[in-house]
C-alpha atoms as a PDB file:
ATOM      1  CA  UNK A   1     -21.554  43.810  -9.149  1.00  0.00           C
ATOM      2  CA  UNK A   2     -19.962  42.768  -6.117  1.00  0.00           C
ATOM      3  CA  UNK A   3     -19.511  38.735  -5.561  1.00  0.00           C
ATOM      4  CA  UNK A   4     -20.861  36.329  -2.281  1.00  0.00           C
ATOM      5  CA  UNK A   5     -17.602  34.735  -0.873  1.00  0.00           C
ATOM      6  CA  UNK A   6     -19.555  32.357   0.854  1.00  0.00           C
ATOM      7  CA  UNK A   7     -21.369  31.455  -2.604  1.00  0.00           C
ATOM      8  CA  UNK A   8     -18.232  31.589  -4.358  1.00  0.00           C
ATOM      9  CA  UNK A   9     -16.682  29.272  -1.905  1.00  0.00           C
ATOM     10  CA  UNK A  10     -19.580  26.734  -1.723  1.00  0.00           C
ATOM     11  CA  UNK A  11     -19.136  26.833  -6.269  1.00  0.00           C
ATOM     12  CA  UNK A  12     -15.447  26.044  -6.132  1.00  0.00           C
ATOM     13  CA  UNK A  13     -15.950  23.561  -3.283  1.00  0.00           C
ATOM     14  CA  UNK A  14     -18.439  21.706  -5.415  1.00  0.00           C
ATOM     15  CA  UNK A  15     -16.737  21.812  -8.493  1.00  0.00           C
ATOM     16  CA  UNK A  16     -13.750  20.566  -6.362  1.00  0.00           C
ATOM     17  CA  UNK A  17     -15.965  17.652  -5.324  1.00  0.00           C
ATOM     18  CA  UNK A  18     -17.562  16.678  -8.510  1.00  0.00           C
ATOM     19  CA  UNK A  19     -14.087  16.340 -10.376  1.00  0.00           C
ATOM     20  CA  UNK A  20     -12.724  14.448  -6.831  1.00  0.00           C
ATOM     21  CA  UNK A  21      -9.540  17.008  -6.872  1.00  0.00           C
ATOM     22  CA  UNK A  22      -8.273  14.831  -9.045  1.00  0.00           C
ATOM     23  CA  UNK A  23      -7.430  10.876  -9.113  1.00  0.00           C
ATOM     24  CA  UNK A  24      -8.482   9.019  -5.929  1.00  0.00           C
ATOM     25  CA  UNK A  25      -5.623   8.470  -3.747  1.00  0.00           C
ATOM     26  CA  UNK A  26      -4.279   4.942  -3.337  1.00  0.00           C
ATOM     27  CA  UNK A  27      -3.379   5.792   0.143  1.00  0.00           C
ATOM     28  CA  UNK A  28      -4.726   2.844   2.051  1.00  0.00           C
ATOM     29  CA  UNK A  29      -2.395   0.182  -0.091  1.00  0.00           C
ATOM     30  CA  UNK A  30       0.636   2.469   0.357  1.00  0.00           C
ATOM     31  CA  UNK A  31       4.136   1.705   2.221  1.00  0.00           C
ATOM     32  CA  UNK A  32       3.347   4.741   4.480  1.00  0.00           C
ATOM     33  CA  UNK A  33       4.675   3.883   8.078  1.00  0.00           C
ATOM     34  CA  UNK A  34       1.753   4.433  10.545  1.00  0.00           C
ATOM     35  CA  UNK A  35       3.023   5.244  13.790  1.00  0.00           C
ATOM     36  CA  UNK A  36       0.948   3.382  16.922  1.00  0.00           C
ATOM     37  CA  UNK A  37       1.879   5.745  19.555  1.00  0.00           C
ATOM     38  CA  UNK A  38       0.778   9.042  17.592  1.00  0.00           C
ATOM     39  CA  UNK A  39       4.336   9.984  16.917  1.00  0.00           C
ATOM     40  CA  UNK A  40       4.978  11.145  13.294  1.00  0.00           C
ATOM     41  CA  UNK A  41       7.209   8.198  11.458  1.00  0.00           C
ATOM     42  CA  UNK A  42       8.903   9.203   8.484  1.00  0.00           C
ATOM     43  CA  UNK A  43       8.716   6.794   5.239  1.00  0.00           C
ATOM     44  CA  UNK A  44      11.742   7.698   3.515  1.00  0.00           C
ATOM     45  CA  UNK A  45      12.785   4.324   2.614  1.00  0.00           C
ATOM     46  CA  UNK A  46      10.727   4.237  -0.625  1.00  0.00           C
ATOM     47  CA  UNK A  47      10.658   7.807  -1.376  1.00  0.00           C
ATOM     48  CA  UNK A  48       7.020   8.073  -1.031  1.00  0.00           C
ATOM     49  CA  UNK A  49       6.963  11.600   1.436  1.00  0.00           C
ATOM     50  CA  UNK A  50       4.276  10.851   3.143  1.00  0.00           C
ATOM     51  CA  UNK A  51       4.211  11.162   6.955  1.00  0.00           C
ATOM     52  CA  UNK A  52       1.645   8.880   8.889  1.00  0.00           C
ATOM     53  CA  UNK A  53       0.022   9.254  12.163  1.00  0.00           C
ATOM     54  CA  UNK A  54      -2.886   6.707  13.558  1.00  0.00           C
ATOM     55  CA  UNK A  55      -5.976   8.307  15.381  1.00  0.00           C
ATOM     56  CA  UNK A  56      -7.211   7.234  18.426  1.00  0.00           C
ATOM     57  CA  UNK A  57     -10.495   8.034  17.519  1.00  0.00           C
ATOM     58  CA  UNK A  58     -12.918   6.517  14.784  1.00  0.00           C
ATOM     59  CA  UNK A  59     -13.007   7.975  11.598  1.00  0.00           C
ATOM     60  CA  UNK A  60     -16.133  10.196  11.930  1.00  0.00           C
ATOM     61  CA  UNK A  61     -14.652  11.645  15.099  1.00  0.00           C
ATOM     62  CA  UNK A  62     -11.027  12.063  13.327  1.00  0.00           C
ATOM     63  CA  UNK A  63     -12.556  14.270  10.556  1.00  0.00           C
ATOM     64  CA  UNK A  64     -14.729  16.567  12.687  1.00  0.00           C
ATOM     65  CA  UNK A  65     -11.117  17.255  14.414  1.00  0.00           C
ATOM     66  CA  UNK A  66      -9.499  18.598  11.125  1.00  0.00           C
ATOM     67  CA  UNK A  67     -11.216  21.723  10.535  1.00  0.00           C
ATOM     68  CA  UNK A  68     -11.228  22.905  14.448  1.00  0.00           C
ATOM     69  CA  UNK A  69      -7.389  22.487  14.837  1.00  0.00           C
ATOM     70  CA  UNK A  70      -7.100  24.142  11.106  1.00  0.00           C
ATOM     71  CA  UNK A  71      -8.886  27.208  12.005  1.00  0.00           C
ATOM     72  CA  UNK A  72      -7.216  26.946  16.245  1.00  0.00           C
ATOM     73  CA  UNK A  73      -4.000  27.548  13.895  1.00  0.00           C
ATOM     74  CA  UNK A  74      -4.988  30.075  11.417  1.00  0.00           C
ATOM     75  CA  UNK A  75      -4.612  27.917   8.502  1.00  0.00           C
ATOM     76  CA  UNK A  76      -7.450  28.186   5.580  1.00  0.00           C
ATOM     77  CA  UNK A  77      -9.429  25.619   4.556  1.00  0.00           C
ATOM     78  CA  UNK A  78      -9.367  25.421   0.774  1.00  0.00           C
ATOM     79  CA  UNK A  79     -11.495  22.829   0.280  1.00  0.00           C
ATOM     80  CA  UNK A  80     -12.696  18.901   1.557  1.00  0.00           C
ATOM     81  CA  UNK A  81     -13.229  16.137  -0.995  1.00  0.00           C
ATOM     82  CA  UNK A  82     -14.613  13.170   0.101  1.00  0.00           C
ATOM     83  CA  UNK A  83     -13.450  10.543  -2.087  1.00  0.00           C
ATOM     84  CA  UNK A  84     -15.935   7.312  -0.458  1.00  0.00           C
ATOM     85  CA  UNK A  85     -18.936   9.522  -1.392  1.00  0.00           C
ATOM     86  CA  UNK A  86     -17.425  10.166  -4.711  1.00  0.00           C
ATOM     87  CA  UNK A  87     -16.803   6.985  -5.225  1.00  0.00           C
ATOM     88  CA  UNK A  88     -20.555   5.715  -4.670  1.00  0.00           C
ATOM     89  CA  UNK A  89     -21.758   8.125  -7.049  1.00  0.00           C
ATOM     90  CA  UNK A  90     -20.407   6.295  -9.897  1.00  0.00           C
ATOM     91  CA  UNK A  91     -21.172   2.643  -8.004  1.00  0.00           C
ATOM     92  CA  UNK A  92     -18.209   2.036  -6.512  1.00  0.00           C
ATOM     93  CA  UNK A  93     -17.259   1.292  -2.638  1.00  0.00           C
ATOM     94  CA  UNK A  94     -14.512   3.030  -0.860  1.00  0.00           C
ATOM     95  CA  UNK A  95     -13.184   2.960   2.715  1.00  0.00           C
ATOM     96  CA  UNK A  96     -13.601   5.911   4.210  1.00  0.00           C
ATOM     97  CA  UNK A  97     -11.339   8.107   2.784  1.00  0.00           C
ATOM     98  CA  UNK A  98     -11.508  12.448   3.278  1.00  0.00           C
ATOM     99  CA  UNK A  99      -9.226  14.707   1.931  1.00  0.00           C
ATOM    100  CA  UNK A 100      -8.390  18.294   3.010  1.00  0.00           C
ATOM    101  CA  UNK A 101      -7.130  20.916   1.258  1.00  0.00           C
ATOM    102  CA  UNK A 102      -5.642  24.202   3.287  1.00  0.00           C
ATOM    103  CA  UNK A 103      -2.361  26.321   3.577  1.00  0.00           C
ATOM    104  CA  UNK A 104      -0.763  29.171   4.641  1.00  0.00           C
ATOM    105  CA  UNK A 105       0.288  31.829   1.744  1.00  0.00           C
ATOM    106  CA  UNK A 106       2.970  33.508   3.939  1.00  0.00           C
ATOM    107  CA  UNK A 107       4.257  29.749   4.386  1.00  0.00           C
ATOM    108  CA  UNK A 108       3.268  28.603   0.516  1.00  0.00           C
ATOM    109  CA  UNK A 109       4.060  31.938  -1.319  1.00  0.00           C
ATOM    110  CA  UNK A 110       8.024  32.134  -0.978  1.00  0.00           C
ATOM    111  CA  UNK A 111       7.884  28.018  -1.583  1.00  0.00           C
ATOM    112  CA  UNK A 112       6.516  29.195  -4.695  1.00  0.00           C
ATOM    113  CA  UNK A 113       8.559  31.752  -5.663  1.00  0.00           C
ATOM    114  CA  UNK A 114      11.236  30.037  -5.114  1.00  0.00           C
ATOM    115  CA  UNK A 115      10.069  27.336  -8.134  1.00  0.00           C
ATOM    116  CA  UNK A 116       6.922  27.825  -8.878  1.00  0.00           C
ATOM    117  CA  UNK A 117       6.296  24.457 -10.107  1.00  0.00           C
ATOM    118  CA  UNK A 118       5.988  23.232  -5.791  1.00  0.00           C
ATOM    119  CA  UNK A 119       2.213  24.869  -6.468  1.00  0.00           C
ATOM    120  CA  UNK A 120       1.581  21.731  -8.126  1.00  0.00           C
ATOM    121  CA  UNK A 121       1.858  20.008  -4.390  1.00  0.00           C
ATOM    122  CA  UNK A 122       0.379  23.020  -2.984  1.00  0.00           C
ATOM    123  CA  UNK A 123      -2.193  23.895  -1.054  1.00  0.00           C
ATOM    124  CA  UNK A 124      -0.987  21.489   1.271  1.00  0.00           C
ATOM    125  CA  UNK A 125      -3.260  18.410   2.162  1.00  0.00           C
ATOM    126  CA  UNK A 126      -3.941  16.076   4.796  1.00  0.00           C
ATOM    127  CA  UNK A 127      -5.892  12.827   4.478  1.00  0.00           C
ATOM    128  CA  UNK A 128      -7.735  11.357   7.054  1.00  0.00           C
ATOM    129  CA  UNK A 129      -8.766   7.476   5.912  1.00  0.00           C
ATOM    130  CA  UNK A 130      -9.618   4.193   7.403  1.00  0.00           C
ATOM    131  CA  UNK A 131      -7.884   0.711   6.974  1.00  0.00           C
ATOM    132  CA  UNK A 132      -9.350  -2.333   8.631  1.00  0.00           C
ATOM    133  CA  UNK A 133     -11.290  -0.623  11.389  1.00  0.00           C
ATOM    134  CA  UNK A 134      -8.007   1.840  12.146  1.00  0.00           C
ATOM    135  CA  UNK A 135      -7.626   5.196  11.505  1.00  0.00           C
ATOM    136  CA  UNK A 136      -5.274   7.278   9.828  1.00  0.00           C
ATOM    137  CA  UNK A 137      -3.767  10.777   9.299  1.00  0.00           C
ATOM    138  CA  UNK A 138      -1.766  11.434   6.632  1.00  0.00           C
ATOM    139  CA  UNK A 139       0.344  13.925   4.591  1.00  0.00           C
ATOM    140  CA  UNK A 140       2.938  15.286   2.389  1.00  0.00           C
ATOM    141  CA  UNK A 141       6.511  15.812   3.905  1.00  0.00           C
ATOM    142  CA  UNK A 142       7.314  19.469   3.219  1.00  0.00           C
ATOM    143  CA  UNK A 143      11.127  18.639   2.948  1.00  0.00           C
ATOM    144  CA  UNK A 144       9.888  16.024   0.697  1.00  0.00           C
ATOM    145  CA  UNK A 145       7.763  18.284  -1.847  1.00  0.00           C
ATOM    146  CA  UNK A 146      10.805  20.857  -1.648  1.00  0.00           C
ATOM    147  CA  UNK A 147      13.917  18.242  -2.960  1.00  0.00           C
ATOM    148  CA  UNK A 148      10.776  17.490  -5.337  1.00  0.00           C
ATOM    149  CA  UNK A 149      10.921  21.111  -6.697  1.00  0.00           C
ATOM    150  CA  UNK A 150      14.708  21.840  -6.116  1.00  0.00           C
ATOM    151  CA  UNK A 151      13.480  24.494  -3.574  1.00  0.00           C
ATOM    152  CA  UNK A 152      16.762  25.131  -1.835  1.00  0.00           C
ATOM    153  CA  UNK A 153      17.844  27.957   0.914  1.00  0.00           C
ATOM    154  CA  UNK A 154      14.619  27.802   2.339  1.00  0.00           C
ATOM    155  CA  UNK A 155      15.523  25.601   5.492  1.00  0.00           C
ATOM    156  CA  UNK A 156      14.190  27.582   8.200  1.00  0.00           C
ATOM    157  CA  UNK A 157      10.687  27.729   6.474  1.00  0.00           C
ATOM    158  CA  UNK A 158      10.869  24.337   5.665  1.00  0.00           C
ATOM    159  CA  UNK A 159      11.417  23.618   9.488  1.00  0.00           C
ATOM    160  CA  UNK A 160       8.800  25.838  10.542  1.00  0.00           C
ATOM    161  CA  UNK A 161       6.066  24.620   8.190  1.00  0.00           C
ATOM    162  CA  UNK A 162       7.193  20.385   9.421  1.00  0.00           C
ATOM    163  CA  UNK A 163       6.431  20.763  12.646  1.00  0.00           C
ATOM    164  CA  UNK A 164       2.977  22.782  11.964  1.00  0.00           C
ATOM    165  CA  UNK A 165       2.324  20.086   9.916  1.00  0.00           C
ATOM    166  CA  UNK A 166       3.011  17.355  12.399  1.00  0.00           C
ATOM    167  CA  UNK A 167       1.500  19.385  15.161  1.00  0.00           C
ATOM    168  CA  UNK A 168      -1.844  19.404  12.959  1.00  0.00           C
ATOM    169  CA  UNK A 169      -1.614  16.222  12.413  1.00  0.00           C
ATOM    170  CA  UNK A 170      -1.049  14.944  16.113  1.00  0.00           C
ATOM    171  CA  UNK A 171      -3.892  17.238  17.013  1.00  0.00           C
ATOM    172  CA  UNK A 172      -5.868  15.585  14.387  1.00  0.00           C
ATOM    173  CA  UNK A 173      -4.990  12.341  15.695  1.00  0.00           C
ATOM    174  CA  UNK A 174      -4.751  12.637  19.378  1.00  0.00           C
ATOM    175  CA  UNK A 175      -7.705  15.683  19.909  1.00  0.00           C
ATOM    176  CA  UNK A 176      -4.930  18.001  21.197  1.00  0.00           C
END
């Protein structure tokens, strides 16, 4: 019997949302640098690898950006968990806060084979979340994840997949 992607998709994205992918991110109270000028800022001075770029948009606008510039890219969207709704269905208020879910396997794969336990970080994410009435776009630093891992000799993919990242992420933010 042959299977409906699109109702197979819709089943993993719910199940996806009903266990929130996992713990709710504490993302709004972190140490992550937020850059004013929608230039990527590196945290590295608490280890955290997470890269940080504010939207000049409101957060409604900001999210309805993410999947556009994901497919404008060729990346696949794996899933989106909103943690604030989430959050209300067991009583409890949350800023805005939506995460995405997406990747690449000709960029993930050889991450993976090269120590497989990076699929732990993988696909790769990017958050989109509000902190007193700003905006935010954030997400994992791929060098980051791969000292994480010990994924070594892979600098040239490494490279490549950073600046897709922050060019997603500026597009995200800026509406490039």
């Amino acid at each position: 019997m042959a299977r409906d992607p699109d109702r197979t998709r819709m089943a993993r994205r719910r199940i996806v949302q009903v266990l929130g992918a996992g713990a709710v991110l504490g993302t709004a109270g972190s140490p992550a640098v937020a850059a004013t000028d929608g230039e990527r800022t590196d945290d590295r001075r608490d280890g955290a690898g997470l890269i940080t770029v504010e939207s000049d948009a409101d957060f409604e606008t900001t999210v309805a950006r993410v999947e556009p510039a994901l497919e404008e890219r060729g990346l696949l969207l794996v899933t989106t968990v909103d943690h604030a709704a989430n959050a209300a269905t067991v009583g409890m208020d949350l800023p805005p806060t939506t995460l995405f879910l997406f990747g690449n396997p000709e960029a993930g794969t050889p991450l993976m084979q090269a120590n497989r336990s990076i699929a732990i970080d993988l696909p790769q994410k990017l958050l989109v979340w509000e902190a007193d009435g700003n905006v935010f776009v954030t997400y994992n630093d791929p060098r980051y994840l791969a000292r994480r891992h010990g994924v070594a000799g892979r600098d040239e993919l490494l490279a490549n997949i950073d600046a897709a990242l922050e060019d997603l992420a500026v597009a995200v933010a800026r509406g490039e």
